[in-house]
Protein backbone atom coordinates (compact mmCIF):
# COMPACT_ATOMS: atom_id res chain seq x y z
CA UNK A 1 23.01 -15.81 16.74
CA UNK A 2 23.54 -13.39 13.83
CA UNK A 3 26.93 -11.11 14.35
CA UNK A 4 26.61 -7.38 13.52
CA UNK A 5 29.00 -7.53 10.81
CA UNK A 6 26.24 -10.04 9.17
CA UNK A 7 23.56 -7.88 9.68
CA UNK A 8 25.54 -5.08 8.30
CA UNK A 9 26.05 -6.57 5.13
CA UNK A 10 22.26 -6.56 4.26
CA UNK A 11 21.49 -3.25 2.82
CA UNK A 12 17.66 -2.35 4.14
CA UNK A 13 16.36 0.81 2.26
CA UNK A 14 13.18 2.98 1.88
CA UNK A 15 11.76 3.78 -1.38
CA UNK A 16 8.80 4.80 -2.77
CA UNK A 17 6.15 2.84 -4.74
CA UNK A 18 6.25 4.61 -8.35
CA UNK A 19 3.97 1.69 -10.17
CA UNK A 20 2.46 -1.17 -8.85
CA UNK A 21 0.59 -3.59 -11.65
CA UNK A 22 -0.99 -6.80 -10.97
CA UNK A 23 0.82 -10.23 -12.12
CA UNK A 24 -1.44 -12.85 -13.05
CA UNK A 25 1.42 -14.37 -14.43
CA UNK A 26 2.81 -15.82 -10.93
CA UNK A 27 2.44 -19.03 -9.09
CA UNK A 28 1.35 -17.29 -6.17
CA UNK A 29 -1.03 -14.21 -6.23
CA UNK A 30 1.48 -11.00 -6.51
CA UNK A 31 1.96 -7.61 -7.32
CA UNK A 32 4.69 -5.83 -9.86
CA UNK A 33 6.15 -3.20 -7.91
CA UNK A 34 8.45 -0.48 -9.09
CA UNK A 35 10.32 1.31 -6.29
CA UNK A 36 12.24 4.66 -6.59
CA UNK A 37 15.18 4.66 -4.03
CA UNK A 38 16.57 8.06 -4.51
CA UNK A 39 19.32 8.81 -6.98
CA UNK A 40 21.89 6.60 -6.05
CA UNK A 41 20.44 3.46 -6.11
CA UNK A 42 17.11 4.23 -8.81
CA UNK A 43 14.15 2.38 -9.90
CA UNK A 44 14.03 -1.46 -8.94
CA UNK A 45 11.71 -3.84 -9.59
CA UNK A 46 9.75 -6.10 -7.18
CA UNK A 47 7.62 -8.99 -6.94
CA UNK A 48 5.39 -9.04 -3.65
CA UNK A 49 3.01 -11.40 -2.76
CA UNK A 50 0.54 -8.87 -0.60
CA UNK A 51 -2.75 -9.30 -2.79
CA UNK A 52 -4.60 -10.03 0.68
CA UNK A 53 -4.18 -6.39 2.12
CA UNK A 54 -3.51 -4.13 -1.03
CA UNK A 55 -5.01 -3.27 -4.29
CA UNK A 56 -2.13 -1.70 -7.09
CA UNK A 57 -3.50 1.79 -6.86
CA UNK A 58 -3.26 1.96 -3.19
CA UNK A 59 0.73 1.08 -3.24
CA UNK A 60 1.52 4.05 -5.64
CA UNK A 61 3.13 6.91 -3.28
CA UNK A 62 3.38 4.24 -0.20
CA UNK A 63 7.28 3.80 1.28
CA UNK A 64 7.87 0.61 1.79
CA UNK A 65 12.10 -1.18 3.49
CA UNK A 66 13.26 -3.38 0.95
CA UNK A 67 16.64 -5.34 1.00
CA UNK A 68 18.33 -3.81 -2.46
CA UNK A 69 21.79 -6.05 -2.27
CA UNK A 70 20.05 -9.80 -3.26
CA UNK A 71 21.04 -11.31 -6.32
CA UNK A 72 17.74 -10.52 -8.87
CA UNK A 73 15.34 -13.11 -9.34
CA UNK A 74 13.05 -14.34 -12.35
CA UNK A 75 9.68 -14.84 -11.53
CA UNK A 76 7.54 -15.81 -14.53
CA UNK A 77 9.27 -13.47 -16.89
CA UNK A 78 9.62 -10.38 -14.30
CA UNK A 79 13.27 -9.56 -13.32
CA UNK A 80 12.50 -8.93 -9.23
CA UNK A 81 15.24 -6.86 -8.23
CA UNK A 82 14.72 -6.23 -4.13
CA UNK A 83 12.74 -7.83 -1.43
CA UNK A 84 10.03 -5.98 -0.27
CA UNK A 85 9.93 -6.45 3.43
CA UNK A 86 6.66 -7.55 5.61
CA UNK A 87 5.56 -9.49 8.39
CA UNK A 88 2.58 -12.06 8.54
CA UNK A 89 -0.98 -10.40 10.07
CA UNK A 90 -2.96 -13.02 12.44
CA UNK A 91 -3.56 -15.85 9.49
CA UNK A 92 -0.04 -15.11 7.32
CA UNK A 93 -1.39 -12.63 5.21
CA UNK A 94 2.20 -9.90 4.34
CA UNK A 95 1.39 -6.71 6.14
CA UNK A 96 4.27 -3.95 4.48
CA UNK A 97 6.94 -2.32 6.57
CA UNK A 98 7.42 1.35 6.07
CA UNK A 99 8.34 3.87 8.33
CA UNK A 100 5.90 5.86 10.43
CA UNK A 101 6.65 9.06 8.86
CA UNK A 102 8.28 10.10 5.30
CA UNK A 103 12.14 9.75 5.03
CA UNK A 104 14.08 10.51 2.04
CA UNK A 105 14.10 7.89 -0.13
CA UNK A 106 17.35 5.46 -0.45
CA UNK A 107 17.70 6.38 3.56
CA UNK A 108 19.32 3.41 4.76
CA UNK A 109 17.95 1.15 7.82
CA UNK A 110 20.19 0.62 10.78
């Protein structure tokens, strides 16, 4: 069992996809994501591997959660800043999480 105080210390925010660019360069098939969290936290990068359910120019303008306080990771050259959150469809496939209507971006999740 997780305690609050441990689920309090991820930070879970909504941004908005600003770019979104395919990346041949990764082991597994992914997306480049750049995600505007509002002004306090800015622009962050993101590596995602969604390429089952969404094309790059149908990400642009989407709001997607994303954890924003992991350590960045290098994946094949790309500095991925956040985790883009999702949950598997019927065969594993990442379906996004986003909110069911807009909300400012950077709005945190509780």
């Amino acid at each position: 069992m997780a305690t609050i105080e441990e689920f309090e210390a991820l930070d879970i925010r909504i941004g908005t996809v600003r770019d979104a660019q395919p990346f041949p360069e990764a082991r597994k098939p992914s997306i480049r994501l750049w995600i505007d969290f509002g002004a306090e936290i800015g622009v962050k990068q993101s590596s995602a591997q969604i390429t089952v359910h969404y094309r790059p120019d149908t990400l642009i303008g989407r709001q997607v959660l994303a954890v924003v306080n992991f350590p960045p990771r290098r994946i094949a050259g790309f500095v991925s800043e956040v985790l883009t959150l999702g949950a598997p469809d019927a065969e594993g496939a990442v379906v996004l999480l986003r909110p069911d209507f807009a909300v400012p971006d950077g709005g945190r999740m509780f």
